[in-house]
C-alpha atoms as a PDB file:
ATOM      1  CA  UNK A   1      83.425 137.885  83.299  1.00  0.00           C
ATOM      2  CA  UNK A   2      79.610 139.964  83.622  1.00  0.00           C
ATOM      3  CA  UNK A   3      78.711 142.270  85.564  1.00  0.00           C
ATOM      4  CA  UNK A   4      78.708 141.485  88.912  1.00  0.00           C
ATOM      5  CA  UNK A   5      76.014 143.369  91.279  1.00  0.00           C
ATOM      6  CA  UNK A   6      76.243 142.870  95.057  1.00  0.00           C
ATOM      7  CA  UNK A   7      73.587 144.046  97.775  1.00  0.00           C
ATOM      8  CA  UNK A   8      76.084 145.407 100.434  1.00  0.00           C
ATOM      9  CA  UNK A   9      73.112 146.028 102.603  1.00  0.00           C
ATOM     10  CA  UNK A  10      70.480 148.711 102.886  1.00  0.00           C
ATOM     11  CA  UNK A  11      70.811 150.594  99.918  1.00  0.00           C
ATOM     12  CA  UNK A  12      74.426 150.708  99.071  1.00  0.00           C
ATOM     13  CA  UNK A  13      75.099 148.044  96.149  1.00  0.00           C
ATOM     14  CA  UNK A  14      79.026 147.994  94.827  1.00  0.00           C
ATOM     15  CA  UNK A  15      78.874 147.202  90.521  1.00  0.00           C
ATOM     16  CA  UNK A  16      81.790 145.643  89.255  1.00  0.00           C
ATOM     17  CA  UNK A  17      83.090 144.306  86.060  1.00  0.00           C
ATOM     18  CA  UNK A  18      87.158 142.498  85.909  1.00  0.00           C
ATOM     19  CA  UNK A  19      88.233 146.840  84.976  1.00  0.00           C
ATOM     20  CA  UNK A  20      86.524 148.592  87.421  1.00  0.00           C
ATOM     21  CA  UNK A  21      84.467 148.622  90.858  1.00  0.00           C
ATOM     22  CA  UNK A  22      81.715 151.606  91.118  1.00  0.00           C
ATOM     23  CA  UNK A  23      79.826 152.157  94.227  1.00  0.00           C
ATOM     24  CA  UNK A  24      75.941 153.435  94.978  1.00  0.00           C
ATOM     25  CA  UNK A  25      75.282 154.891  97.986  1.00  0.00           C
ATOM     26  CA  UNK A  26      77.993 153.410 100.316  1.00  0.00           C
ATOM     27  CA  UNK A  27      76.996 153.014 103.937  1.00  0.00           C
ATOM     28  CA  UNK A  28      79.446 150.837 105.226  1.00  0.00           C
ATOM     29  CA  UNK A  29      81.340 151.014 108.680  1.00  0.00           C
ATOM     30  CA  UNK A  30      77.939 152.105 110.588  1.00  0.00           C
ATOM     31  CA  UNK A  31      75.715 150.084 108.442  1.00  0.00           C
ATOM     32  CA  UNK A  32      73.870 147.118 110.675  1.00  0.00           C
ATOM     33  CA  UNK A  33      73.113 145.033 107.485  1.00  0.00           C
ATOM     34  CA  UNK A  34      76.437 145.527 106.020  1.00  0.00           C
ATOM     35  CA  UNK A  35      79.288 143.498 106.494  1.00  0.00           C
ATOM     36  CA  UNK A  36      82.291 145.185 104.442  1.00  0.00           C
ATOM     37  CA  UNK A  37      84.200 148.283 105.915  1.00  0.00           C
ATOM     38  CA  UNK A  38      85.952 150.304 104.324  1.00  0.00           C
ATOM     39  CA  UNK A  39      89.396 148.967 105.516  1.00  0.00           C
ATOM     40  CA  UNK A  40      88.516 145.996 103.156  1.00  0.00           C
ATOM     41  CA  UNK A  41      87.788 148.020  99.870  1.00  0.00           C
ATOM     42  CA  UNK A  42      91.038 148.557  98.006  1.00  0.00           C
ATOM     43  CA  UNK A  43      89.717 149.055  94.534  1.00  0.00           C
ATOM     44  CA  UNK A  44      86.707 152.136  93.325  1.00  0.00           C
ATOM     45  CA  UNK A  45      86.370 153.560  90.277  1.00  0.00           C
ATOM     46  CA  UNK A  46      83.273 155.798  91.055  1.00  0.00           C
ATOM     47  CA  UNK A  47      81.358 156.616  93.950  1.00  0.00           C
ATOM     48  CA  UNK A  48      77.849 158.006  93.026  1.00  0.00           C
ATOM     49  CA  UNK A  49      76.040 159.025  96.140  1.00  0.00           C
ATOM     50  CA  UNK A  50      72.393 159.790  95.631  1.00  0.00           C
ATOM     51  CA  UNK A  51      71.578 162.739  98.257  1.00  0.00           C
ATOM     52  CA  UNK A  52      72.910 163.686 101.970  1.00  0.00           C
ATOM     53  CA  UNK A  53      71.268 160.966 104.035  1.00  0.00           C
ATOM     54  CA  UNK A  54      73.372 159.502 106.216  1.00  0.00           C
ATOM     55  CA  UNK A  55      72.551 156.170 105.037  1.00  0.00           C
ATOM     56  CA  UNK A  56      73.175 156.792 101.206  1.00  0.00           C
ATOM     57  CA  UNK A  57      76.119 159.802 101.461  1.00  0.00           C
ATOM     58  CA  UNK A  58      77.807 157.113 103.934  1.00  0.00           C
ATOM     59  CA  UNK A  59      81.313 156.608 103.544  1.00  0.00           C
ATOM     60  CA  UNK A  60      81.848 158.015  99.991  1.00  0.00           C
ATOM     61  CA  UNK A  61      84.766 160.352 101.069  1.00  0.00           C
ATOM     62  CA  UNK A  62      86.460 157.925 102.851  1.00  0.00           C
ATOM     63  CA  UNK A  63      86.045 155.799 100.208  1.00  0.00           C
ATOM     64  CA  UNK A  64      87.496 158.624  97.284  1.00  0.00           C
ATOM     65  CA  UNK A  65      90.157 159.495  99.867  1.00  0.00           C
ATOM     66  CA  UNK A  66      91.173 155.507 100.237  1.00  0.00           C
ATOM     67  CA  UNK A  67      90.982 154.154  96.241  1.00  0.00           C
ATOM     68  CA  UNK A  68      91.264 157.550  94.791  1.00  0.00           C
ATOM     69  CA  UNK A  69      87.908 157.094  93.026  1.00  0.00           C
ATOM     70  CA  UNK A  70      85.857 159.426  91.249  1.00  0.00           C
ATOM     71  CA  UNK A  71      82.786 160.909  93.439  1.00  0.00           C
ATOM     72  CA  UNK A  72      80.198 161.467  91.455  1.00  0.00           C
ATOM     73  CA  UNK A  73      77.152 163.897  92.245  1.00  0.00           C
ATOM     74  CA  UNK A  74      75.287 166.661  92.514  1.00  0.00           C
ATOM     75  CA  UNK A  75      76.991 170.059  92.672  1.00  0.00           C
ATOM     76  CA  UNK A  76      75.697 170.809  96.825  1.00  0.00           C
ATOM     77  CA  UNK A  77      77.006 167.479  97.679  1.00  0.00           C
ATOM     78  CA  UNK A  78      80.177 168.381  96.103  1.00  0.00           C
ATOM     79  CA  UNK A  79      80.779 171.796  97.560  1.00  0.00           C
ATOM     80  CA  UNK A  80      80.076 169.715 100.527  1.00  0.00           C
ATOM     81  CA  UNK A  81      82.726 167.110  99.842  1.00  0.00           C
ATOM     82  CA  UNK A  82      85.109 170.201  99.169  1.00  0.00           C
ATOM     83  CA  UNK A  83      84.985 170.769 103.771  1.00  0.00           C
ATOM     84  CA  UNK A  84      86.310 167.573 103.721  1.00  0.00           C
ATOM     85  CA  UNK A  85      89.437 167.861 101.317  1.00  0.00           C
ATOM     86  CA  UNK A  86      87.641 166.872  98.068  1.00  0.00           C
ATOM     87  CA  UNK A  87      88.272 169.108  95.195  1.00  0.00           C
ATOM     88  CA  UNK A  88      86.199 169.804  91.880  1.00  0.00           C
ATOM     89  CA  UNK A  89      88.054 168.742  88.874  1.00  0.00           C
ATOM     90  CA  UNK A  90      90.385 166.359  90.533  1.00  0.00           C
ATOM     91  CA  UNK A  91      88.461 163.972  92.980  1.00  0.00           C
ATOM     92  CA  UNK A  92      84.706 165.548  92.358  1.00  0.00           C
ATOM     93  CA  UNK A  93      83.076 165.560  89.226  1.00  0.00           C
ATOM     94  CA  UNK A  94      79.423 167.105  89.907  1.00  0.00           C
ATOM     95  CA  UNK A  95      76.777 167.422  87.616  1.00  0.00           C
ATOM     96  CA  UNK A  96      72.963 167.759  87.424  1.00  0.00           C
ATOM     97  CA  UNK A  97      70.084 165.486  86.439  1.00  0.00           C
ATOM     98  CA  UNK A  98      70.648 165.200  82.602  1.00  0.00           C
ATOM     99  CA  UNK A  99      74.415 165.353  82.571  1.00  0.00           C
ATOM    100  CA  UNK A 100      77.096 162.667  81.986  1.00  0.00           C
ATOM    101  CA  UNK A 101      80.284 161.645  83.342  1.00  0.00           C
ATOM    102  CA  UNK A 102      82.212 159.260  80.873  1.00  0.00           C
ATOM    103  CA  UNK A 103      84.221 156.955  82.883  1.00  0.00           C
ATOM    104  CA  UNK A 104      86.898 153.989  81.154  1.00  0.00           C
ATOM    105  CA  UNK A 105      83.941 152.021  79.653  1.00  0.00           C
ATOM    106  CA  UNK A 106      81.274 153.082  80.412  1.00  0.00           C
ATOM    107  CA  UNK A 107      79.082 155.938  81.608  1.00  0.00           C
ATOM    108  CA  UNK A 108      77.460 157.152  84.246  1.00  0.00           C
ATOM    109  CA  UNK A 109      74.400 159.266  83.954  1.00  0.00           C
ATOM    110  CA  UNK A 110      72.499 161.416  86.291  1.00  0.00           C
ATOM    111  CA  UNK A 111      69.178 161.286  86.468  1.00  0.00           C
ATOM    112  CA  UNK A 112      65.588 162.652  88.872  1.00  0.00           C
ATOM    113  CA  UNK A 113      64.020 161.147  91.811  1.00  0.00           C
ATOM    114  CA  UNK A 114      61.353 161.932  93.654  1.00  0.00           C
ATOM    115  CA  UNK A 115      63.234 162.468  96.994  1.00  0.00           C
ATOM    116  CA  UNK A 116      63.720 164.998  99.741  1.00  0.00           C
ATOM    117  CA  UNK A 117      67.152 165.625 101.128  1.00  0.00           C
ATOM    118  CA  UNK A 118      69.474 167.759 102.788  1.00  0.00           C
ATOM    119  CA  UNK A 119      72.532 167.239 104.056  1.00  0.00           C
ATOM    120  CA  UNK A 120      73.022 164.930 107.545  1.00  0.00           C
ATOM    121  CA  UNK A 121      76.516 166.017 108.262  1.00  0.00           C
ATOM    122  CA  UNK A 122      77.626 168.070 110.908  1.00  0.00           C
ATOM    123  CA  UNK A 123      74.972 170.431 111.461  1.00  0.00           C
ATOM    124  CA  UNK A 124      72.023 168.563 111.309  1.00  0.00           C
ATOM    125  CA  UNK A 125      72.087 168.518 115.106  1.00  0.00           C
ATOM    126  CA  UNK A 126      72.691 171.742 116.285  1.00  0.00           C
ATOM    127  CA  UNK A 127      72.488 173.628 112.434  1.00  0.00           C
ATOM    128  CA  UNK A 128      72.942 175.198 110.448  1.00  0.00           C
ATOM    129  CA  UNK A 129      71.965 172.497 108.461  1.00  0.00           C
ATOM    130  CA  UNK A 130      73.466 172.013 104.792  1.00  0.00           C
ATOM    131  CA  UNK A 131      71.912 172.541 101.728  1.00  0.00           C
ATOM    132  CA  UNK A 132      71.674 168.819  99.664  1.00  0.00           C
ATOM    133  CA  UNK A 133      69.171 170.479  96.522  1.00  0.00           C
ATOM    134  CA  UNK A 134      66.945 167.055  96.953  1.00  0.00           C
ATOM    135  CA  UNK A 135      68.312 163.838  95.610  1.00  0.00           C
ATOM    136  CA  UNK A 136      69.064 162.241  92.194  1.00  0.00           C
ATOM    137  CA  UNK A 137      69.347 158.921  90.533  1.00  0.00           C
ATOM    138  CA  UNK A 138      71.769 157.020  88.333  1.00  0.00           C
ATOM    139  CA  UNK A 139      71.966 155.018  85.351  1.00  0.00           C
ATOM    140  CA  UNK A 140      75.126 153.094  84.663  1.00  0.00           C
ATOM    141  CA  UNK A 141      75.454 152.730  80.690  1.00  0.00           C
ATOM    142  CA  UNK A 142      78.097 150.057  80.346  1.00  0.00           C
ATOM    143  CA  UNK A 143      79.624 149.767  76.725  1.00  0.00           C
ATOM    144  CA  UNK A 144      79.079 146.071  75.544  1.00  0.00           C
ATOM    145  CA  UNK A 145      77.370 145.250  79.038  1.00  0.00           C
ATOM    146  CA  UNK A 146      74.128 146.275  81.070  1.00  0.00           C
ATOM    147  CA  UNK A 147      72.360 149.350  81.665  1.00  0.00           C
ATOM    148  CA  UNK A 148      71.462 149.492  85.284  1.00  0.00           C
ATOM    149  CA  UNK A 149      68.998 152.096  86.882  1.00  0.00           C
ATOM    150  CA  UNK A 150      69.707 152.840  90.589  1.00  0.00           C
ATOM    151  CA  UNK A 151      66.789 154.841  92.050  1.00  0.00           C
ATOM    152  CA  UNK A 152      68.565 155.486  95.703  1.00  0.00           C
ATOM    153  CA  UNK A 153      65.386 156.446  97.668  1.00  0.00           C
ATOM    154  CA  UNK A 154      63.059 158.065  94.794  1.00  0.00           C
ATOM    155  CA  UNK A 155      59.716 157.334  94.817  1.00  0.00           C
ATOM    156  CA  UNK A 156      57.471 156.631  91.805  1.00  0.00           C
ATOM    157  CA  UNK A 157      58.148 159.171  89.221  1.00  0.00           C
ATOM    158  CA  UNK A 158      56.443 159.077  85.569  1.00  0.00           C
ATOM    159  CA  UNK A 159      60.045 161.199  84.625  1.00  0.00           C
ATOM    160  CA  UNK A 160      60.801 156.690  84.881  1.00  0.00           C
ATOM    161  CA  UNK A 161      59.140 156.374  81.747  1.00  0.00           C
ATOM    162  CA  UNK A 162      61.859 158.804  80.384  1.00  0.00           C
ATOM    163  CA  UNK A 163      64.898 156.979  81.874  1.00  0.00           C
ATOM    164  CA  UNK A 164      62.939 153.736  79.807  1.00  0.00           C
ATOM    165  CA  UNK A 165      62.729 155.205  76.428  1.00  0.00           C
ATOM    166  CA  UNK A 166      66.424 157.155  76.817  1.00  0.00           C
ATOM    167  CA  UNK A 167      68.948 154.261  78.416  1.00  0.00           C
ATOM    168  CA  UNK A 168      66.544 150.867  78.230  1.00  0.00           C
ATOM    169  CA  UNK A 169      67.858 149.476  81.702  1.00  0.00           C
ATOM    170  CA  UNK A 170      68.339 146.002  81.854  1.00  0.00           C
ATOM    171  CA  UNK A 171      68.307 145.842  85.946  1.00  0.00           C
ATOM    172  CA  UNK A 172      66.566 148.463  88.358  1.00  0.00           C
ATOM    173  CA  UNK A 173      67.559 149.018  91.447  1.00  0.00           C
ATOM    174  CA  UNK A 174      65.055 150.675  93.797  1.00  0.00           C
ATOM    175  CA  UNK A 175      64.455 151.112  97.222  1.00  0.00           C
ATOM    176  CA  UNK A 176      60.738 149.551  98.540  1.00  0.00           C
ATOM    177  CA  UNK A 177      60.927 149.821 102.185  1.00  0.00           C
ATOM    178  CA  UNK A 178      57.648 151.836 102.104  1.00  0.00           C
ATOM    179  CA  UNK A 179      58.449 154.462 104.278  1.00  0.00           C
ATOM    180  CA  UNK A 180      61.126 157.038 103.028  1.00  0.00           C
ATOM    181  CA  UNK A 181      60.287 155.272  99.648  1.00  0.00           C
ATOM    182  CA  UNK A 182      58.201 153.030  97.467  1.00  0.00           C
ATOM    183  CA  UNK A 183      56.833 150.112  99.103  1.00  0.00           C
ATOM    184  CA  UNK A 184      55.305 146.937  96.989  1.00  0.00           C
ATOM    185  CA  UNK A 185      52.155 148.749  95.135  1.00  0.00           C
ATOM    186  CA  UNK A 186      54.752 151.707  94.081  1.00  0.00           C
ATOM    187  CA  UNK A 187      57.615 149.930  93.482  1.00  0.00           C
ATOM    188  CA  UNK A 188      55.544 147.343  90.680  1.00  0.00           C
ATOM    189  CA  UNK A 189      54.170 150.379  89.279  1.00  0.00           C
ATOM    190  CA  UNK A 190      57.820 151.477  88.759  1.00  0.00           C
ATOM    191  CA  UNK A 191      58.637 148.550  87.122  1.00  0.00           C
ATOM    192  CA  UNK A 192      56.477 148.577  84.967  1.00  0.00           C
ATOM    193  CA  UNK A 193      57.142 152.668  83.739  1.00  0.00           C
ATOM    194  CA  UNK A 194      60.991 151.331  83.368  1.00  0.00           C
ATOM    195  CA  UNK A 195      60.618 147.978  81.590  1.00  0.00           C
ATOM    196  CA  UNK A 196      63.413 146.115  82.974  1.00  0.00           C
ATOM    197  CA  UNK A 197      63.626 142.819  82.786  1.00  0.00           C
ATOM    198  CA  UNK A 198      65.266 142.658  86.236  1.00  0.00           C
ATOM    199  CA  UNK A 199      64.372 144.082  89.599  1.00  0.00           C
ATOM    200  CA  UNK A 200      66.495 144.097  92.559  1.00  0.00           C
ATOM    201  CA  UNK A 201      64.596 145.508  95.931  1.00  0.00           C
ATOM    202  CA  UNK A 202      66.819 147.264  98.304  1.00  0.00           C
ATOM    203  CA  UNK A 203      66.427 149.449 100.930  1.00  0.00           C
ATOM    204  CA  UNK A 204      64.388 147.101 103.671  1.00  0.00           C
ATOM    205  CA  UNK A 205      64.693 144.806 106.441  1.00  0.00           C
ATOM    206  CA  UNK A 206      67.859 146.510 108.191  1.00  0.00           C
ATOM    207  CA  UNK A 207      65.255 148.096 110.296  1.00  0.00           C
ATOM    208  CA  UNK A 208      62.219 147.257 112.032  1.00  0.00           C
ATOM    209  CA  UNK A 209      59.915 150.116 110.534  1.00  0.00           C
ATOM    210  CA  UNK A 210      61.285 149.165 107.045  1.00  0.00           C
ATOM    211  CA  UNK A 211      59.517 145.558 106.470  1.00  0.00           C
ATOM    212  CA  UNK A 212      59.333 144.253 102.984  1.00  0.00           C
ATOM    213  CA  UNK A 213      55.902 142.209 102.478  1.00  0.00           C
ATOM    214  CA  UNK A 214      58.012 140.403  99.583  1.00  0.00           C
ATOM    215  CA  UNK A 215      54.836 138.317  98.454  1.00  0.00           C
ATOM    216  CA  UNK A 216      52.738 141.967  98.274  1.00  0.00           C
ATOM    217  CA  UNK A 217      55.800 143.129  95.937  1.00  0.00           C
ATOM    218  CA  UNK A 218      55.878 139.553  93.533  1.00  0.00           C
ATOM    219  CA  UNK A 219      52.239 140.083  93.238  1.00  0.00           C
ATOM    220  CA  UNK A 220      52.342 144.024  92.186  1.00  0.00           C
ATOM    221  CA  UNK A 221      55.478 142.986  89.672  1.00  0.00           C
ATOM    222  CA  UNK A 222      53.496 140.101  87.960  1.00  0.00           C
ATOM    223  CA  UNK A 223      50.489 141.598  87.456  1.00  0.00           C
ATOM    224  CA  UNK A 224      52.214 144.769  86.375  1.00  0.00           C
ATOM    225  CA  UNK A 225      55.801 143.919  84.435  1.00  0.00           C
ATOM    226  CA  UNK A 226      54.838 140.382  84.626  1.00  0.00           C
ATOM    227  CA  UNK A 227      58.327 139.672  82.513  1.00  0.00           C
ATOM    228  CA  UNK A 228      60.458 141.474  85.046  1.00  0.00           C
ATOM    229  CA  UNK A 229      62.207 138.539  87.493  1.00  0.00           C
ATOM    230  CA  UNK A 230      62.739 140.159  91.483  1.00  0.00           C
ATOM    231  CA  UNK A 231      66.366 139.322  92.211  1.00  0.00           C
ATOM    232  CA  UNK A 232      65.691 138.316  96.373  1.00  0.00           C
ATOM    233  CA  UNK A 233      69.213 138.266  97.892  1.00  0.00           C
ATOM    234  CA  UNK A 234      70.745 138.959 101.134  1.00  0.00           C
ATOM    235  CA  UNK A 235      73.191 141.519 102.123  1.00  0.00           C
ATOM    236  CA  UNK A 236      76.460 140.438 100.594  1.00  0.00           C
ATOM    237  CA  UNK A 237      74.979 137.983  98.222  1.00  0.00           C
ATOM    238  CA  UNK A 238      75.468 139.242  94.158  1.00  0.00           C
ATOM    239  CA  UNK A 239      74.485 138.082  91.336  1.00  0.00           C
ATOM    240  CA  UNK A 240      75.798 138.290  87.626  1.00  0.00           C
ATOM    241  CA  UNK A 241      74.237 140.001  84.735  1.00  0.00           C
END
């Protein structure tokens, strides 16, 4: 068995090999695109949410609190995760951009994006409103397997020509749905600063002011990282690297 990616919907994607199940930015029970719950998980390893956006912080305690998974990230998130029975050093393990959690395997590195965030939890109506310290990425270093970026919402950062020359990823995973990130022109750029040779587009279509001009994005990738092949699939579709 690979390594088995699968578009959930939006931007949560669940990475699995036949040892363990990690999850990116898990929106699931209020997720329009999504079809899996979280009464139908039964097996995490990690949970890596990106920043406090609803639609990328989604169901990860839930999801901790059901499998008994690992959340991973950043240490405002985590004090966060601590109102909602989550401790540090037994379910949280937070770290900042440049550190490492080494999970059975494989492991599972933090890195920048180009992102605003707080947190969207319970104040964000009537306040005061959480501090979330921006957002992060992730690369997922998998010992005799893939190294996959996942961008959550960044936009196009040159820090991607670091994440290139430090963890060669064989898959990105960004977000192009133009408005609260890249869209087609940005995301080939990015591309081409990470030198993948796969790229799988997230983060569109699940609402109406999100459109992906997918011909606009083939063209920026081929003339750009004209190796790199788009993975196009629909939430709940995977693939197998």
């Amino acid at each position: 068995m690979g390594t088995t990616i699968t578009w959930l919907g939006h931007a949560s994607v669940r990475i699995e090999d036949k040892d363990h199940v990690i999850f990116f930015d898990p929106w699931l029970d209020d997720n329009p695109a999504c079809s899996l719950r979280i009464a139908d998980v039964d097996k995490a390893t990690a949970v890596c949410p990106t920043h406090g956006h609803i639609d990328h912080l989604g169901d990860s305690f839930a999801l901790v609190k059901k499998t008994g998974a690992k959340l991973i990230c950043t240490p405002e998130l985590g004090f966060y995760a601590d109102l909602h029975g989550l401790k540090e050093g037994q379910e949280v393990y937070s770290l900042n951009t440049g550190g490492t959690w080494r999970g059975p395997g494989f492991d599972i590195i933090m890195v920048p994006a180009a992102h605003t965030s707080e947190i969207m939890g319970e104040g964000w109506v009537a306040g005061p409103i959480q501090p979330g310290s921006g957002a992060v990425g992730f690369v997922l270093d998998i010992a005799g397997g893939p190294s996959i970026y996942f961008g959550g919402d960044t936009g196009v950062s040159t820090e991607m020509s670091l994440v290139r020359e430090l963890y060669q990823p064989d898959l990105a995973i960004l977000g192009v749905g133009g408005k609260y990130n890249m869209g087609p022109r940005e995301a080939g750029y990015a591309t081409h600063l990470l030198g993948v040779r796969h790229l799988l587009p997230t983060h569109y279509d699940t609402f109406p002011d999100q459109i992906l001009d997918k011909a606009w994005l083939e063209r920026e990738v081929a003339s750009r990282a004209g190796r790199t092949k788009i993975i196009f699939i629909k939430p709940g579709e995977h693939f197998t690297l």
